[in-house]
Protein backbone atom coordinates (compact mmCIF):
# COMPACT_ATOMS: atom_id res chain seq x y z
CA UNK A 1 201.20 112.16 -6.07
CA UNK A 2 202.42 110.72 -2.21
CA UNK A 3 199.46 112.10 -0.01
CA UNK A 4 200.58 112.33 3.82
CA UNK A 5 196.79 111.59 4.63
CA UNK A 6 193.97 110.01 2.46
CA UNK A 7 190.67 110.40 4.55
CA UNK A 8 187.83 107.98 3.02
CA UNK A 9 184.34 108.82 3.76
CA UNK A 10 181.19 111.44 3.62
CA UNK A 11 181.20 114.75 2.00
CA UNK A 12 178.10 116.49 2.94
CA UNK A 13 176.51 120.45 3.28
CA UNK A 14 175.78 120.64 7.27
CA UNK A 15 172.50 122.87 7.71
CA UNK A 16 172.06 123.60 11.28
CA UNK A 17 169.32 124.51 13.13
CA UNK A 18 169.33 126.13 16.99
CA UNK A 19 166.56 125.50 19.56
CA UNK A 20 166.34 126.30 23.14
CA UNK A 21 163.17 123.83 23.08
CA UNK A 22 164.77 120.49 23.30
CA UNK A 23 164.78 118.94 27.01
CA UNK A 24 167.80 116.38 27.70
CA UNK A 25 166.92 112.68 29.24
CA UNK A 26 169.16 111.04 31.11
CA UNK A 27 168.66 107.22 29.63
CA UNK A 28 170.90 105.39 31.80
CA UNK A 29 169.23 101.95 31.80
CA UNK A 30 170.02 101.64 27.93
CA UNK A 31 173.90 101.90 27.87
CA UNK A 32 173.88 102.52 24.18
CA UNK A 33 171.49 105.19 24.84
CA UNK A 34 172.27 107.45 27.61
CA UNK A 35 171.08 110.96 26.76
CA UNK A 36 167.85 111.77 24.67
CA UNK A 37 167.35 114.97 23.30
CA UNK A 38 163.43 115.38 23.12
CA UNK A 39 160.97 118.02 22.17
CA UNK A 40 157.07 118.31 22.70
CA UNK A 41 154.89 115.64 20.30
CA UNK A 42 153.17 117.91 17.26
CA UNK A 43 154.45 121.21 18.76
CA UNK A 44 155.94 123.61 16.27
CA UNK A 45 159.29 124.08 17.61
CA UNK A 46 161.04 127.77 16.98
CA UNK A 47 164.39 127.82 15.38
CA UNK A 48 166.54 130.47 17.10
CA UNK A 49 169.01 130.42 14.40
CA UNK A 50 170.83 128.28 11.61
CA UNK A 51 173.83 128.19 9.99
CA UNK A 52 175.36 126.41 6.09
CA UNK A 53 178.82 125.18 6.31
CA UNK A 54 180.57 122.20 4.93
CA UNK A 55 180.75 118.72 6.86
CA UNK A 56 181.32 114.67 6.32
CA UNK A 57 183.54 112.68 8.23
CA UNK A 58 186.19 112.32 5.40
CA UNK A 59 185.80 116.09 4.33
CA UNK A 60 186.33 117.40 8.20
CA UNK A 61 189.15 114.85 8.68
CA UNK A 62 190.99 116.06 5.32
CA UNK A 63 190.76 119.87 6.48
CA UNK A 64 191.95 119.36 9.90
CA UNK A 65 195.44 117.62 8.46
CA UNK A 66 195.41 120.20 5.89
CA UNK A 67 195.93 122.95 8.32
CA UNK A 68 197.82 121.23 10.47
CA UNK A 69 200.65 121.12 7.26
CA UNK A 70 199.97 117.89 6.08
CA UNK A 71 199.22 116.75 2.21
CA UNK A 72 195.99 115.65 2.40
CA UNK A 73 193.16 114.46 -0.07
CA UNK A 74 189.82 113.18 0.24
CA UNK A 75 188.21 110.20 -1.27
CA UNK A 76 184.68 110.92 -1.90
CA UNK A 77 181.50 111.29 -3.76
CA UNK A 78 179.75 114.31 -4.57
CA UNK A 79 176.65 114.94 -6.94
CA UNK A 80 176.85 116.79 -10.08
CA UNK A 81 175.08 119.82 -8.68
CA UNK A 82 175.71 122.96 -6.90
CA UNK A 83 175.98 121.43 -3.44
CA UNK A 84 178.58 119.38 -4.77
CA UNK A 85 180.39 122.13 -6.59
CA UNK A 86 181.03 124.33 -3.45
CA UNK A 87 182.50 121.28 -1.51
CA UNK A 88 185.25 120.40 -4.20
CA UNK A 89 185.53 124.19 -3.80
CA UNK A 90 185.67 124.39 -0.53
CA UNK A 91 188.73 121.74 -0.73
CA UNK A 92 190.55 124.07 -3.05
CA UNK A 93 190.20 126.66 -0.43
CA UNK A 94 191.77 124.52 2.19
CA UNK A 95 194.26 122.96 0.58
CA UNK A 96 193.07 119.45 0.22
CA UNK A 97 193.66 117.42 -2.97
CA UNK A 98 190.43 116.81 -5.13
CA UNK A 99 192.26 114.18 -7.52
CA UNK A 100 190.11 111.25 -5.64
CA UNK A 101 186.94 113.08 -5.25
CA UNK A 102 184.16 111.38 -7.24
CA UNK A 103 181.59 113.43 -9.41
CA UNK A 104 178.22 111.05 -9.80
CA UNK A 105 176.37 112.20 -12.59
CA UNK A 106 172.78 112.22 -11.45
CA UNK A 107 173.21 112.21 -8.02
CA UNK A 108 172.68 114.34 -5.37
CA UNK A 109 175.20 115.58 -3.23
CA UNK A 110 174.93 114.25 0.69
CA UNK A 111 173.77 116.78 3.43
CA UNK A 112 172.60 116.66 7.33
CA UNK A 113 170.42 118.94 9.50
CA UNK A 114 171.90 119.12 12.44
CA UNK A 115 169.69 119.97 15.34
CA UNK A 116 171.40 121.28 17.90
CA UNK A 117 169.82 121.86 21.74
CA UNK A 118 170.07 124.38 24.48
CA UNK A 119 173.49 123.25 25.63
CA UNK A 120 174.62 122.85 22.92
CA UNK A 121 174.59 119.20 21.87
CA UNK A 122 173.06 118.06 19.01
CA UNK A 123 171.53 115.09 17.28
CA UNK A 124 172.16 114.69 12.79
CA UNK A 125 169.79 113.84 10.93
CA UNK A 126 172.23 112.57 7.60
CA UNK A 127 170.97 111.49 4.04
CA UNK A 128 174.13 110.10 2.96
CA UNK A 129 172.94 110.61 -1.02
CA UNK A 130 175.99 110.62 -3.49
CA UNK A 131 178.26 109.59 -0.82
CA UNK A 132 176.52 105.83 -1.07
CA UNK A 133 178.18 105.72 -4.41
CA UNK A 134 181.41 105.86 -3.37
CA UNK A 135 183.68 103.53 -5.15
CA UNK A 136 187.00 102.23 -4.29
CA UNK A 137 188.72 100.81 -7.80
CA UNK A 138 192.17 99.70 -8.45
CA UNK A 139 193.10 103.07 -9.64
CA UNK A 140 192.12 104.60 -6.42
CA UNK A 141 193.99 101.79 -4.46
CA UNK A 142 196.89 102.41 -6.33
CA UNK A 143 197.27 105.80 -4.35
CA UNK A 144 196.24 104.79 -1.08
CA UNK A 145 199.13 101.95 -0.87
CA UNK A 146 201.59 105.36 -1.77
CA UNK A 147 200.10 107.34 1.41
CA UNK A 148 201.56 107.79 4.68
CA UNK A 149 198.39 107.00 6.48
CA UNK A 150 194.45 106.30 5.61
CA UNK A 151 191.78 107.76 8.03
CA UNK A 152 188.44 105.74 7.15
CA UNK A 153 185.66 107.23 8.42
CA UNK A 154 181.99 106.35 8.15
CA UNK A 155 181.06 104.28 5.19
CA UNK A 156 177.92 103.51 3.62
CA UNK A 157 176.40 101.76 0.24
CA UNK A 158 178.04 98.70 -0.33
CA UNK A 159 180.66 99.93 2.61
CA UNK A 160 181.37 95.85 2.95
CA UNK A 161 183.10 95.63 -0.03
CA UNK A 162 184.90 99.14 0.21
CA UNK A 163 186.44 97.76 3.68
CA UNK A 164 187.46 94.72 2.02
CA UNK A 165 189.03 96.47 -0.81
CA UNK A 166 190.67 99.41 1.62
CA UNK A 167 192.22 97.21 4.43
CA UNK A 168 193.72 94.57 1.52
CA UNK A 169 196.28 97.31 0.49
CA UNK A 170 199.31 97.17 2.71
CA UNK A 171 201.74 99.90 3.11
CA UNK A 172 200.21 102.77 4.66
CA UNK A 173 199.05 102.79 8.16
CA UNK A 174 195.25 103.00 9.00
CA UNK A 175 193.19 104.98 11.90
CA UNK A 176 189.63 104.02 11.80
CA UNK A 177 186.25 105.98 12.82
CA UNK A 178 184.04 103.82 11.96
CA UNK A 179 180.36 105.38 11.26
CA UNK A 180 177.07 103.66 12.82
CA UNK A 181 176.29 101.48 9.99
CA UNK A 182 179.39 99.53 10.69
CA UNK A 183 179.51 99.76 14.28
CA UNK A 184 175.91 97.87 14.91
CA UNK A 185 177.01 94.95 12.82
CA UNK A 186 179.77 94.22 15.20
CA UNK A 187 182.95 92.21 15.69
CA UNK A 188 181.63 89.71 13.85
CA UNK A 189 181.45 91.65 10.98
CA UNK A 190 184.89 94.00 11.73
CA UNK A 191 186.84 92.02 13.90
CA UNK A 192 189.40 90.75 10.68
CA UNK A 193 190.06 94.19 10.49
CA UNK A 194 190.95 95.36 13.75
CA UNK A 195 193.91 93.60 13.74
CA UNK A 196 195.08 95.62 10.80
CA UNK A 197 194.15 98.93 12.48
CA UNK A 198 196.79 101.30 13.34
CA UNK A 199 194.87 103.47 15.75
CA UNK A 200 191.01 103.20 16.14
CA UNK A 201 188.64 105.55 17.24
CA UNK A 202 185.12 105.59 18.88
CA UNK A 203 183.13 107.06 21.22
CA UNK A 204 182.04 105.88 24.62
CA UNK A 205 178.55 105.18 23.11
CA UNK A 206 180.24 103.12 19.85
CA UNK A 207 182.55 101.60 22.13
CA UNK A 208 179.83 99.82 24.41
CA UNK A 209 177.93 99.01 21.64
CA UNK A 210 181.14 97.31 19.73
CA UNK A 211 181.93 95.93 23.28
CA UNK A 212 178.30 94.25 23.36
CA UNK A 213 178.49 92.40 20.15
CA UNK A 214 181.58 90.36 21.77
CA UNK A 215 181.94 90.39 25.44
CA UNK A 216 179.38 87.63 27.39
CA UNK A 217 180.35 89.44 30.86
CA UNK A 218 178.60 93.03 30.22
CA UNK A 219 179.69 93.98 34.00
CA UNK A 220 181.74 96.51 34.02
CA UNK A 221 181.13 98.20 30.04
CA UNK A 222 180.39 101.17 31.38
CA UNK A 223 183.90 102.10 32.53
CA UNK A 224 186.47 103.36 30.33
CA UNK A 225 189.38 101.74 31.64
CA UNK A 226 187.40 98.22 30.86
CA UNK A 227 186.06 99.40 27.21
CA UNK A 228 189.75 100.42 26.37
CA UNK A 229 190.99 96.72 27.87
CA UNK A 230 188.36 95.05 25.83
CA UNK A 231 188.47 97.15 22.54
CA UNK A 232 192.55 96.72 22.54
CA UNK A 233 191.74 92.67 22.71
CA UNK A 234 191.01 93.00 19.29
CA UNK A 235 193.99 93.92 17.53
CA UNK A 236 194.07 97.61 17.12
CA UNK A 237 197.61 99.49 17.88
CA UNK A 238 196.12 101.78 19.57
CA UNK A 239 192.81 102.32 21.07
CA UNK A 240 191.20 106.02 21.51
CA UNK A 241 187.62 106.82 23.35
CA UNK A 242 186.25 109.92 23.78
CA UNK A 243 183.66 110.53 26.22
CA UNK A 244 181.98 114.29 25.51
CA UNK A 245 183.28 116.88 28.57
CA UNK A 246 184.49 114.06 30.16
CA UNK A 247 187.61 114.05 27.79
CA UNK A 248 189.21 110.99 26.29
CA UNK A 249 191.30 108.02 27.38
CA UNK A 250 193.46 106.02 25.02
CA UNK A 251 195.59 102.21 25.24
CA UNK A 252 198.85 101.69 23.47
CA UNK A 253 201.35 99.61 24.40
CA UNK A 254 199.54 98.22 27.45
CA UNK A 255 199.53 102.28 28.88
CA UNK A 256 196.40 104.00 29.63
CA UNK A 257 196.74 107.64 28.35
CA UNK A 258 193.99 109.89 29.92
CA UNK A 259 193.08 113.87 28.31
CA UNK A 260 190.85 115.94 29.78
CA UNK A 261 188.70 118.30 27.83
CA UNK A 262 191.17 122.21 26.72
CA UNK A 263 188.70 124.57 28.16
CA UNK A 264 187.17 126.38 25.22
CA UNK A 265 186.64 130.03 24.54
CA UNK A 266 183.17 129.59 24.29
CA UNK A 267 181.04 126.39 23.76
CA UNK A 268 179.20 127.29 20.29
CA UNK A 269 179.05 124.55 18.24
CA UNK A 270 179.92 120.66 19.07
CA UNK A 271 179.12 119.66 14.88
CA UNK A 272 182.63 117.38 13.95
CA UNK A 273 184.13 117.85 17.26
CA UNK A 274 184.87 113.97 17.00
CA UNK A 275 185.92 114.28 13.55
CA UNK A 276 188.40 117.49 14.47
CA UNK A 277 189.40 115.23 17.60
CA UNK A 278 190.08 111.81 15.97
CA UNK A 279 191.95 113.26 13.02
CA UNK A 280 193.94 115.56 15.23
CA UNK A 281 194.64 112.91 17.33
CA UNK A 282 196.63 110.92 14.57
CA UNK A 283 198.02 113.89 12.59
CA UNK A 284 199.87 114.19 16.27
CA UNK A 285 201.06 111.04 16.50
CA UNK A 286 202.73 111.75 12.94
CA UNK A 287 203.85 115.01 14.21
CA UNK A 288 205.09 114.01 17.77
CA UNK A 289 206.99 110.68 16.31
CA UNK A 290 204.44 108.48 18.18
CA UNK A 291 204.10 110.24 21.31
CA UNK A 292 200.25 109.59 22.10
CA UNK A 293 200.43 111.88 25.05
CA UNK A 294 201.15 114.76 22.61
CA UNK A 295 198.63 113.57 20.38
CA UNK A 296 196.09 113.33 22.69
CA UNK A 297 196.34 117.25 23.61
CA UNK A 298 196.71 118.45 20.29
CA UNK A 299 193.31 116.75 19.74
CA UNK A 300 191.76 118.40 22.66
CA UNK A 301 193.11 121.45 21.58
CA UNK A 302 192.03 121.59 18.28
CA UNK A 303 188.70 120.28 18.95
CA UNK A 304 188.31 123.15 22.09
CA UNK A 305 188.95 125.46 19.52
CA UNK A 306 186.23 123.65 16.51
CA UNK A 307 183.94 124.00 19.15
CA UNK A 308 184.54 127.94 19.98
CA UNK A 309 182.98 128.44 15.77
CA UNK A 310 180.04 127.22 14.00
CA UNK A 311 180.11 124.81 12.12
CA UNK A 312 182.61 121.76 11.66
CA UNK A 313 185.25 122.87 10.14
CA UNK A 314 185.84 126.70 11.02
CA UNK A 315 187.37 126.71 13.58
CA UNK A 316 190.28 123.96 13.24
CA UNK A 317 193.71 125.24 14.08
CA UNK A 318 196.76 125.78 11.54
CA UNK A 319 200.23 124.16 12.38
CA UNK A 320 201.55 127.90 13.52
CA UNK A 321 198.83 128.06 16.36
CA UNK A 322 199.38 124.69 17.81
């Protein structure tokens, strides 16, 4: 089977929980923490509402292509439990391939409480379980080398190895979201593979912090335009940073692309707004032949209208309402 997108990563059950008791911190002096979200030391804090959906990096990024008419499968590990059960089901449902999930016997499936403030933004809270046993083999990289494109998302257990193993297949094209445990080791640790990377894709917070762990002149990492510049030195194709309601900027070809946010319906739930947004992003470039531009709206879109339902996956758009 030829898979149009193979999305590598987390599977997880989000649990979310809704407070109107966290207080936002501007955090300005530490650029790699900007915003806190805080609540009152040993207070019981009341829980407005909560919500169970399905979540993960990999598992949002495969859904999003899905819908947007693409074969699509997910490489991932689930326990052999219930949890586990309902998100192979889930796939089903949306009409991504389960060929390459993994089944750990013994293991518990990953899940995340998500706790999300009075305006909305939230902080995840992630035990990454069965997805740490993810395992990349040669029969797995047999398919991958067949697909049209690989969208690596956050890795973790022996993730070192898995990168290794994932960028030494050649043939499809890679976009990259890397998760935090690859992001605080560096360049140092990455920078081999950014030069292999078809599009990559980080947040302004990642993208200083990535930034940090090369660049000895620090003046300046606040701005986009300079993050993009520096990120791009690295070897990536194309470059994409989204910055929350400021929207998202991009580098390709030596152009600066900028997208601001698609006003949403209503702002319910921000869970896998970067996943629906990074995804969307390079499902458009496949759609629009390139056109980053294009892509860049499409992801706005899609992710304005993620945003307008709970949970991370509900509300991504089909190919007929794009």
């Amino acid at each position: 089977m030829k898979y149009d997108f193979i999305t590598i990563g987390g599977a997880t059950e989000d649990i979310t929980f809704y407070t109107s008791e966290g207080v936002l911190i501007s955090n300005k002096k530490d650029l790699t923490r900007q915003k806190l979200l805080a609540f009152e030391y040993d207070a019981k804090i009341k829980i407005d509402k909560s919500f169970s959906g399905f979540g993960g990096g990999a598992a949002n990024a495969a859904v999003a292509c899905s819908r947007l008419g693409f074969k699509s499968a997910c490489l991932c590990a689930v326990g052999d439990d219930l949890r586990g059960e309902d998100i192979l089901d889930n796939f089903k449902k949306q009409g991504v391939a389960t060929a390459l999930a993994q089944k750990i016997t013994g293991a518990e499936t990953g899940f995340s409480f998500l706790l999300v403030g009075p305006a909305n933004e939230h902080i995840c809270f992630s035990n990454r379980a069965a997805n740490n046993e993810l395992r990349i083999t040669n029969h797995e990289l047999r398919i991958i080398k067949n697909a049209g494109w690989i969208y690596l998302t956050s890795l973790s257990g022996n993730w070192q190895a898995a990168l290794a193993k994932i960028f030494s297949v050649h043939g499809p094209k890679i976009a990259w979201n890397p998760g935090h445990r690859q992001i605080i080791r560096g360049v140092k640790a990455l920078g081999r593979y950014f030069k292999k990377t078809g599009c990559l894709i980080v947040n302004k917070d990642e993208a200083i912090e990535l930034a940090l762990s090369f660049k000895k002149n620090r003046t300046g990492l606040n701005q986009i335009k300079n993050l993009l510049v520096a990120l791009a030195s690295l070897g990536p194709r194309i470059v994409v940073i989204t910055n929350g309601r400021h929207g998202a900027d991009a580098i390709g070809e030596n152009k600066i692309y900028h997208q601001p946010i698609v006003k949403e319906k209503k702002r319910l739930d921000t869970t896998g707004v970067g996943d629906a947004f990074g995804s969307s992003f390079v499902a458009g470039l496949e759609l629009y032949h390139n056109d980053i531009k294009r892509a860049l709206f499409l992801a706005a879109k899609n992710s304005a209208a993620e945003i307008s339902r709970q949970g991370a996956q509900q509300g991504l758009l089909r190919k007929q309402e794009i």
